[in-house]
C-alpha atoms as a PDB file:
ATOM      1  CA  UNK A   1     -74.801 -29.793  -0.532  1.00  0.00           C
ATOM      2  CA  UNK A   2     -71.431 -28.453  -1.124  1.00  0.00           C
ATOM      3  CA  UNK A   3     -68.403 -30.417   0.236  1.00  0.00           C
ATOM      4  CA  UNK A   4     -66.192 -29.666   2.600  1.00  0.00           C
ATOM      5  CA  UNK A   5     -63.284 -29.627  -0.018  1.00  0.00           C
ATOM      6  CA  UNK A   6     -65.175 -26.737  -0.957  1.00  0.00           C
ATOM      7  CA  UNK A   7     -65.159 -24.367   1.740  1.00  0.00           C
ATOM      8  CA  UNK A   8     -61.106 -24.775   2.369  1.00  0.00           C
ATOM      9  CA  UNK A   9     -59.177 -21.322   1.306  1.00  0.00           C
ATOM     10  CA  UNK A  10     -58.308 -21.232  -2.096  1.00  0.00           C
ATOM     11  CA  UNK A  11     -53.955 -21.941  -2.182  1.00  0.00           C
ATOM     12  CA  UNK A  12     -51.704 -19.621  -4.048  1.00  0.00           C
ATOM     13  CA  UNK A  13     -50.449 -21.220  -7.439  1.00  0.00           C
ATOM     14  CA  UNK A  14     -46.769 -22.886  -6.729  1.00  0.00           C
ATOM     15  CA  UNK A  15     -44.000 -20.868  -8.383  1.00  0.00           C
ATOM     16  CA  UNK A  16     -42.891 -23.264 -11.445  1.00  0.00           C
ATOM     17  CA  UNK A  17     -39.272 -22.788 -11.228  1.00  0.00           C
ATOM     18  CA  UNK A  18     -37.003 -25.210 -13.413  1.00  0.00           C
ATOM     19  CA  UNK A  19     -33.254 -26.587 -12.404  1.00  0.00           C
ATOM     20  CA  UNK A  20     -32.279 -24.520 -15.313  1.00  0.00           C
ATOM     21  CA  UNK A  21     -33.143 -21.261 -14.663  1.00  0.00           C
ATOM     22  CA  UNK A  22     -32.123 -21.825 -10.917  1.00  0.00           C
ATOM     23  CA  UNK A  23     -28.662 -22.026 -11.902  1.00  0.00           C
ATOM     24  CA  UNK A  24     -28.782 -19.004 -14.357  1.00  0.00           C
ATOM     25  CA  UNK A  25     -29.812 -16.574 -11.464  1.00  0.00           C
ATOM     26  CA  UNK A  26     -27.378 -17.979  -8.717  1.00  0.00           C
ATOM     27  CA  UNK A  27     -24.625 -17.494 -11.603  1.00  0.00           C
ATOM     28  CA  UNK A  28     -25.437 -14.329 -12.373  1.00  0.00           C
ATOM     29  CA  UNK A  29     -25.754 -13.042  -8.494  1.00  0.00           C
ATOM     30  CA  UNK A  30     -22.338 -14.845  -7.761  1.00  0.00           C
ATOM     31  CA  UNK A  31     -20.690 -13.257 -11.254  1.00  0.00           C
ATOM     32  CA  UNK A  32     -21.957  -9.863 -10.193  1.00  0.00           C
ATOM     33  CA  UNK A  33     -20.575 -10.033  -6.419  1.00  0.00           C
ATOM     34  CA  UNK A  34     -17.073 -11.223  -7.766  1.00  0.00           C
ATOM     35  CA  UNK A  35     -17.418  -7.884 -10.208  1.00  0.00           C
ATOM     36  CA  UNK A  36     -18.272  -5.749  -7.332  1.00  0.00           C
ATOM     37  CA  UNK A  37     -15.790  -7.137  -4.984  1.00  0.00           C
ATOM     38  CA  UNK A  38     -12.827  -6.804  -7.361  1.00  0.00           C
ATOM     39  CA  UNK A  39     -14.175  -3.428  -8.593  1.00  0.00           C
ATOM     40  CA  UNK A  40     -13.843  -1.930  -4.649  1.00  0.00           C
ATOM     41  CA  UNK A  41     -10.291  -3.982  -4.457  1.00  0.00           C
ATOM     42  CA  UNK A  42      -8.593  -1.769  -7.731  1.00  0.00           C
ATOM     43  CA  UNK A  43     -10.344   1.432  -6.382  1.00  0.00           C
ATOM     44  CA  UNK A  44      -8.754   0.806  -2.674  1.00  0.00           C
ATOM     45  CA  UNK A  45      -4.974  -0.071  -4.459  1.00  0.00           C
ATOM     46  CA  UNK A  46      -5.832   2.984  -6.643  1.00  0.00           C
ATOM     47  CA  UNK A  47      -6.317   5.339  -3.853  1.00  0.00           C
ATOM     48  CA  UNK A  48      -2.870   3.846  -2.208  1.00  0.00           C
ATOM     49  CA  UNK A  49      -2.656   2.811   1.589  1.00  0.00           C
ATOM     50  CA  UNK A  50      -4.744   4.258   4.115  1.00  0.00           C
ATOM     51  CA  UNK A  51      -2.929   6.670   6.345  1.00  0.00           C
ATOM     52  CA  UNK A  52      -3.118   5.756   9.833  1.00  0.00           C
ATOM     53  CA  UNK A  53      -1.453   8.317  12.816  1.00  0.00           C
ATOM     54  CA  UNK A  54      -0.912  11.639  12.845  1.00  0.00           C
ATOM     55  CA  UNK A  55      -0.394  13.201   9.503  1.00  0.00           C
ATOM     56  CA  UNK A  56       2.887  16.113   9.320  1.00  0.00           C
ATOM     57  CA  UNK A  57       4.102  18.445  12.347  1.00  0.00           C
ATOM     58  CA  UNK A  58       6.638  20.786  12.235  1.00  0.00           C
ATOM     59  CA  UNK A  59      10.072  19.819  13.386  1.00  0.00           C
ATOM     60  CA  UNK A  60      12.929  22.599  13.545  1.00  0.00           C
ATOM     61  CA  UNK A  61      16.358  20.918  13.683  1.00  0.00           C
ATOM     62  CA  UNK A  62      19.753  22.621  13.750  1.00  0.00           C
ATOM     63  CA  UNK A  63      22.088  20.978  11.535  1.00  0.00           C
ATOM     64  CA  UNK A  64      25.297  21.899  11.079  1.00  0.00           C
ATOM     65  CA  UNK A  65      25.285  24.793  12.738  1.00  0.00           C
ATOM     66  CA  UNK A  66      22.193  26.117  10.731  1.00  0.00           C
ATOM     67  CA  UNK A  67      18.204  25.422  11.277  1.00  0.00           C
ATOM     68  CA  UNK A  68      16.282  23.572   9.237  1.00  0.00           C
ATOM     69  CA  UNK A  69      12.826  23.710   9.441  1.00  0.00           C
ATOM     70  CA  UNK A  70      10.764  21.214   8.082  1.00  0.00           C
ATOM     71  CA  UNK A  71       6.883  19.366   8.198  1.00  0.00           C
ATOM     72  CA  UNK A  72       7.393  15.311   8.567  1.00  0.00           C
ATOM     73  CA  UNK A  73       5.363  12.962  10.189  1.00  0.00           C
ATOM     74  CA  UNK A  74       6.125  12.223  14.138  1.00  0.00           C
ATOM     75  CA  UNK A  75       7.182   8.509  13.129  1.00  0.00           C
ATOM     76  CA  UNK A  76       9.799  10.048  10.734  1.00  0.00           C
ATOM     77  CA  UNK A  77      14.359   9.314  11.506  1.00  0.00           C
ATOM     78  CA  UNK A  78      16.798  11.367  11.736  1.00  0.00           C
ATOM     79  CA  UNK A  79      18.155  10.195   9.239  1.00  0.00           C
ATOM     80  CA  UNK A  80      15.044  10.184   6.288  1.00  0.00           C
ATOM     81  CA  UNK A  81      14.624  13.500   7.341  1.00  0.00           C
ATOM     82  CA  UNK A  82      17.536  15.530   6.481  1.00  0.00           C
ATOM     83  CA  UNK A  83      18.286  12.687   3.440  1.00  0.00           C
ATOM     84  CA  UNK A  84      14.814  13.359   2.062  1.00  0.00           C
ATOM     85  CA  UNK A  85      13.705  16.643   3.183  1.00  0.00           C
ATOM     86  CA  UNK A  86      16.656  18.876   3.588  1.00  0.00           C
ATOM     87  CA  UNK A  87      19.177  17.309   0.951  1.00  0.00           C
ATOM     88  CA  UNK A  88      22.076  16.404   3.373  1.00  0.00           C
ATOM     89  CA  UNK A  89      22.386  12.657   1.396  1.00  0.00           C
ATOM     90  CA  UNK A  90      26.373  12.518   2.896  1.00  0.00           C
ATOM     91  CA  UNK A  91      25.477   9.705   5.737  1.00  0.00           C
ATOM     92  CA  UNK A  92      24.028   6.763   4.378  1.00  0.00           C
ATOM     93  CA  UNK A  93      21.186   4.004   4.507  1.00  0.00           C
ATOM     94  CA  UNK A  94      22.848   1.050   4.350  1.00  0.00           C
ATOM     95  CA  UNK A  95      21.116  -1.712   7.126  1.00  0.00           C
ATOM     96  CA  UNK A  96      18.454   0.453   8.452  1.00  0.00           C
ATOM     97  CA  UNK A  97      18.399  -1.421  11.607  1.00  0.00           C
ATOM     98  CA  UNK A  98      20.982   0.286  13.617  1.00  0.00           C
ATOM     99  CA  UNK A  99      23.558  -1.845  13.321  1.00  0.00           C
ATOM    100  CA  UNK A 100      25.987  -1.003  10.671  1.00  0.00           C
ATOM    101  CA  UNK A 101      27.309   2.537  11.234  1.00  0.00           C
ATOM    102  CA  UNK A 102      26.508   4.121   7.508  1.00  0.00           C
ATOM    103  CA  UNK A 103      24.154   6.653   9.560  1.00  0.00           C
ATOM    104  CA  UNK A 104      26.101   7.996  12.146  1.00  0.00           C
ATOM    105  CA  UNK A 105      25.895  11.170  13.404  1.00  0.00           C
ATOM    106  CA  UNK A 106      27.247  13.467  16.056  1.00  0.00           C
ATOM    107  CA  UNK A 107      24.190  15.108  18.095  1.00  0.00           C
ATOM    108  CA  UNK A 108      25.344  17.220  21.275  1.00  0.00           C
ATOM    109  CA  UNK A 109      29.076  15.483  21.398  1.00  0.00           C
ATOM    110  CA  UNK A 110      27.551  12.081  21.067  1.00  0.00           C
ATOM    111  CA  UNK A 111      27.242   9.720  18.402  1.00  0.00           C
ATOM    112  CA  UNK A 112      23.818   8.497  17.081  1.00  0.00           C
ATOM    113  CA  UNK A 113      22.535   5.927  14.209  1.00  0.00           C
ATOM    114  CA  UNK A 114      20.533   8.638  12.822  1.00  0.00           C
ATOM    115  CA  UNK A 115      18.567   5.581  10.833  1.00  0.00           C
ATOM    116  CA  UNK A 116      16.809   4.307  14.552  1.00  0.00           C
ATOM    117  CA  UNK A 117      16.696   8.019  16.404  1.00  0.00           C
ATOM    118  CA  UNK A 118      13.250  10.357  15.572  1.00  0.00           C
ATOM    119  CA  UNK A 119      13.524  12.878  14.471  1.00  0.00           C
ATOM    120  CA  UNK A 120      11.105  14.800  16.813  1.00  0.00           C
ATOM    121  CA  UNK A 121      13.165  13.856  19.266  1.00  0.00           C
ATOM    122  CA  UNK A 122      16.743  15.524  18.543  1.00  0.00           C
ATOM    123  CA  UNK A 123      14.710  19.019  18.497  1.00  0.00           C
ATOM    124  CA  UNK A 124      17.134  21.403  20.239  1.00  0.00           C
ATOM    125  CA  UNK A 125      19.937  20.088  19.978  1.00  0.00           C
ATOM    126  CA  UNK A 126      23.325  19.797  17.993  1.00  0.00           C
ATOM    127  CA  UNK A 127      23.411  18.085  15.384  1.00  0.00           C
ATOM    128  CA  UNK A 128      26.707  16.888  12.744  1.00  0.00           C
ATOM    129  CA  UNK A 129      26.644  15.270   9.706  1.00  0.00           C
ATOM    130  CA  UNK A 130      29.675  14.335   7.557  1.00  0.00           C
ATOM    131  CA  UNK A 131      28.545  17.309   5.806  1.00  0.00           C
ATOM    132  CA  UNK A 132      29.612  19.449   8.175  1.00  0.00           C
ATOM    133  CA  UNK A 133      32.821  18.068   8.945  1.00  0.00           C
ATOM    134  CA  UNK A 134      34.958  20.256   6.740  1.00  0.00           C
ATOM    135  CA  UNK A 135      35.578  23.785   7.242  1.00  0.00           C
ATOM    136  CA  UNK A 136      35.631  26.657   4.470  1.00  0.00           C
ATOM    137  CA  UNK A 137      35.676  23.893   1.271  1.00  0.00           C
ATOM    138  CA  UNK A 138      38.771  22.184   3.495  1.00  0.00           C
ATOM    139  CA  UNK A 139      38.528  18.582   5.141  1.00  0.00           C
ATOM    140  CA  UNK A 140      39.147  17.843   8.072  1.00  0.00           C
ATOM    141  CA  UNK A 141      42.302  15.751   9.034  1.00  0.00           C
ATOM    142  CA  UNK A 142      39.928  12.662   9.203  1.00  0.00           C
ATOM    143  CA  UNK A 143      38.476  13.075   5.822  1.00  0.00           C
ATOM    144  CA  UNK A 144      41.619  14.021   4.372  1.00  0.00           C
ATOM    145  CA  UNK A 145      43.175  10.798   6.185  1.00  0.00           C
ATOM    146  CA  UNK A 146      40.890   8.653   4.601  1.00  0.00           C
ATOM    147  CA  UNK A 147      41.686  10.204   1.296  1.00  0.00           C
ATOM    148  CA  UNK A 148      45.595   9.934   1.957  1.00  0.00           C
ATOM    149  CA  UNK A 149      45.841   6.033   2.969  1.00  0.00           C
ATOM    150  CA  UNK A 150      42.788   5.226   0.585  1.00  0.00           C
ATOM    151  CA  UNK A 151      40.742   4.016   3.313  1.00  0.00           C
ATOM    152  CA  UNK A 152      37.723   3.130   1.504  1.00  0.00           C
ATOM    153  CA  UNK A 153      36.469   0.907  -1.289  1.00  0.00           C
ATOM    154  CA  UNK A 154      32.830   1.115  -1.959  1.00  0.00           C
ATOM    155  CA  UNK A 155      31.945   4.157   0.003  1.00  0.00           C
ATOM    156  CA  UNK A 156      28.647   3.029   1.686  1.00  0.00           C
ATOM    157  CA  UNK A 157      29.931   3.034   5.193  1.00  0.00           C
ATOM    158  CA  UNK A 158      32.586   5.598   4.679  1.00  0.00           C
ATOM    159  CA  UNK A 159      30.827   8.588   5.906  1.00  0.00           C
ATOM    160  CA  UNK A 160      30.186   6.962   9.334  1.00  0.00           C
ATOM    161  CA  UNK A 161      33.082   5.993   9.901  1.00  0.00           C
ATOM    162  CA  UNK A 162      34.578   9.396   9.187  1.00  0.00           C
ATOM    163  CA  UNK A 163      31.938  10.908  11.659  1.00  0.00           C
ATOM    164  CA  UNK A 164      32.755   7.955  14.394  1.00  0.00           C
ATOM    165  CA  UNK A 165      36.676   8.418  14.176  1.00  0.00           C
ATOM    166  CA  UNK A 166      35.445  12.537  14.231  1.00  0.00           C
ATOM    167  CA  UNK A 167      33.729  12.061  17.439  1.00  0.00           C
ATOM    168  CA  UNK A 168      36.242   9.798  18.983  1.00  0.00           C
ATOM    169  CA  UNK A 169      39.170  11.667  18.407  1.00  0.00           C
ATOM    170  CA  UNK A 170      37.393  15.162  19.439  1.00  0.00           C
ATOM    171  CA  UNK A 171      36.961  13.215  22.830  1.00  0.00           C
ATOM    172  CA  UNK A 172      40.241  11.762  22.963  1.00  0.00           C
ATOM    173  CA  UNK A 173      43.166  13.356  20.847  1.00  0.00           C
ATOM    174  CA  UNK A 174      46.070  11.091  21.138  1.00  0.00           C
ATOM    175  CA  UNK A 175      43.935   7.189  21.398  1.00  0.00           C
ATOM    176  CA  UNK A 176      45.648   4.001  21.581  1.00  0.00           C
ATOM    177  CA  UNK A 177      44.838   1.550  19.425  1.00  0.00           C
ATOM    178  CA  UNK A 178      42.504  -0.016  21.457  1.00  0.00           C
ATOM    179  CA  UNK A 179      40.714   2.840  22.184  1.00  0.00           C
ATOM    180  CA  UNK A 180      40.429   3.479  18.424  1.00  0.00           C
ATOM    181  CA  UNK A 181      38.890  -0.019  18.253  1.00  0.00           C
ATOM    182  CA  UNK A 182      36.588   0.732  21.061  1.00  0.00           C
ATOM    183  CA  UNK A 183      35.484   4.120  19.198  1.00  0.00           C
ATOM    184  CA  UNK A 184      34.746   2.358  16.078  1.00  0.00           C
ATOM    185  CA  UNK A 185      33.347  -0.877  17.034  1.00  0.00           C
ATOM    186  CA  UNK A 186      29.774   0.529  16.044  1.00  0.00           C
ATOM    187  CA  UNK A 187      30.438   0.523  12.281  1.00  0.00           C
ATOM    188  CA  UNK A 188      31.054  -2.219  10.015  1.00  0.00           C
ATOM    189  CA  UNK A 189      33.054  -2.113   6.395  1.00  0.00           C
ATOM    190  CA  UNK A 190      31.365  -4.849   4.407  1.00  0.00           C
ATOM    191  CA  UNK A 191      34.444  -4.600   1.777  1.00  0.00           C
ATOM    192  CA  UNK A 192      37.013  -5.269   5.051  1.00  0.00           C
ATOM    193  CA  UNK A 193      39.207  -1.976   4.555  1.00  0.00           C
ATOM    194  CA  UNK A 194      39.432  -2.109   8.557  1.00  0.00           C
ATOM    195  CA  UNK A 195      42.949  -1.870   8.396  1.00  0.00           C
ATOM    196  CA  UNK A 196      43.194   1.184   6.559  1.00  0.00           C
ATOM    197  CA  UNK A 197      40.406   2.931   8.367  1.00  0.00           C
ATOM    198  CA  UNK A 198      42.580   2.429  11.660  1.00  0.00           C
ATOM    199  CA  UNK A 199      45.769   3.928   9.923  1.00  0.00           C
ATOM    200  CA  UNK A 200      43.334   6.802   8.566  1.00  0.00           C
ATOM    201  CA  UNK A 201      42.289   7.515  11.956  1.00  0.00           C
ATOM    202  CA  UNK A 202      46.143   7.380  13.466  1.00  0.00           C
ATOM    203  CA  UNK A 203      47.126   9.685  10.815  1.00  0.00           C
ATOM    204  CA  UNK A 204      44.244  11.841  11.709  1.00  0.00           C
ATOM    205  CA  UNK A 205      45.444  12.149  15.700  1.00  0.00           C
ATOM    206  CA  UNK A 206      48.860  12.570  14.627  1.00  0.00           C
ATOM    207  CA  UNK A 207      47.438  15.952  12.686  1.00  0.00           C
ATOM    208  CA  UNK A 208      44.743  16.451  15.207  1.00  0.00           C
ATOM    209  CA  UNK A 209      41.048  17.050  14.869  1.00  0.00           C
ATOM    210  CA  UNK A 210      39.852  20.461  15.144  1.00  0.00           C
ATOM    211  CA  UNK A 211      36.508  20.990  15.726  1.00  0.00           C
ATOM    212  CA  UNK A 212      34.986  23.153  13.421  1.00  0.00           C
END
């Protein structure tokens, strides 16, 4: 008579698995996901950041009296646009905030910081960098002030400052002082040649500013 021990399934043999060997797979598995993980991260820094909006449109400016056509991306300035793209590097970067002046620009009679307006946006209309200032290889009687009463020091914020005093005195020939103030208050001379810039710009209304 058989027993009943007998008659129970037969068990599948325990897997004999030792501390040791426990630790050399999980090391291995953990050694080869750190591998794989910092393989994907140098392929993604390799390939550079990933581009997210609309790619380039085409953007036709006119700039100094001339068009410029050019492909940028919608998100693009004023400003990085004709630096970058169409070689006019006369108006400067300086705060890139809007706050300092270096970018100023004349668009339709009005001036702009060309570092915080699109691009896109001035489409159609006129637009005046300090490039554009002078007339046949002459200066204008602002530039030329500035020259005469050496009414800059490093130069940065120069070029907006010729364009503001431009605009201002194309609006209003003969300002007082305080209107000259009032005109220029949007730019800032880190080096403090204020006074000189204000006797550049008298200088300039006493010649008058023709616009070219």
């Amino acid at each position: 008579m058989s027993s009943s021990k007998d008659n129970l399934p037969d068990k599948p043999d325990r897997v004999s698995v030792s501390r040791r060997d426990f630790l050399k797979t999980a090391g291995v598995g953990s050694l080869a996901t750190a591998v794989t993980a910092a393989g994907a991260a140098e392929a993604e820094a390799q390939a550079g950041p990933r581009v997210v909006g609309p790619g380039d449109v085409p953007v036709a400016l006119t700039v100094n009296g001339k068009r410029v056509d050019l492909r940028i991306e919608p998100r693009v300035t004023l400003l990085d646009a004709l630096r970058n793209r169409a070689d006019l590097t006369g108006n400067k970067r300086v705060c890139d905030r809007g706050s300092c002046g270096a970018c100023t620009m004349i668009v339709d009679g009005r001036t702009v910081y060309a570092c915080s307006t699109l691009a896109i946006d001035v489409q159609g209309k006129q637009i005046r960098t300090v490039e554009g200032l002078a007339s046949s290889g002459s200066l204008n009687a602002v530039q030329q002030a500035f020259c005469d009463v050496d009414a800059l020091m490093c130069g940065f914020c120069t070029p907006g400052f010729i364009v503001a005093a431009t605009a201002l005195l194309e609006r209003t020939p003969n300002p007082t002082s305080e209107q000259i103030r009032r005109g220029l208050d949007g730019n800032i001379c880190r080096c403090g040649t204020f006074v000189r810039i204000m006797e550049a710009t008298v200088a300039a209304a006493a010649k008058g500013v023709r616009r070219v």
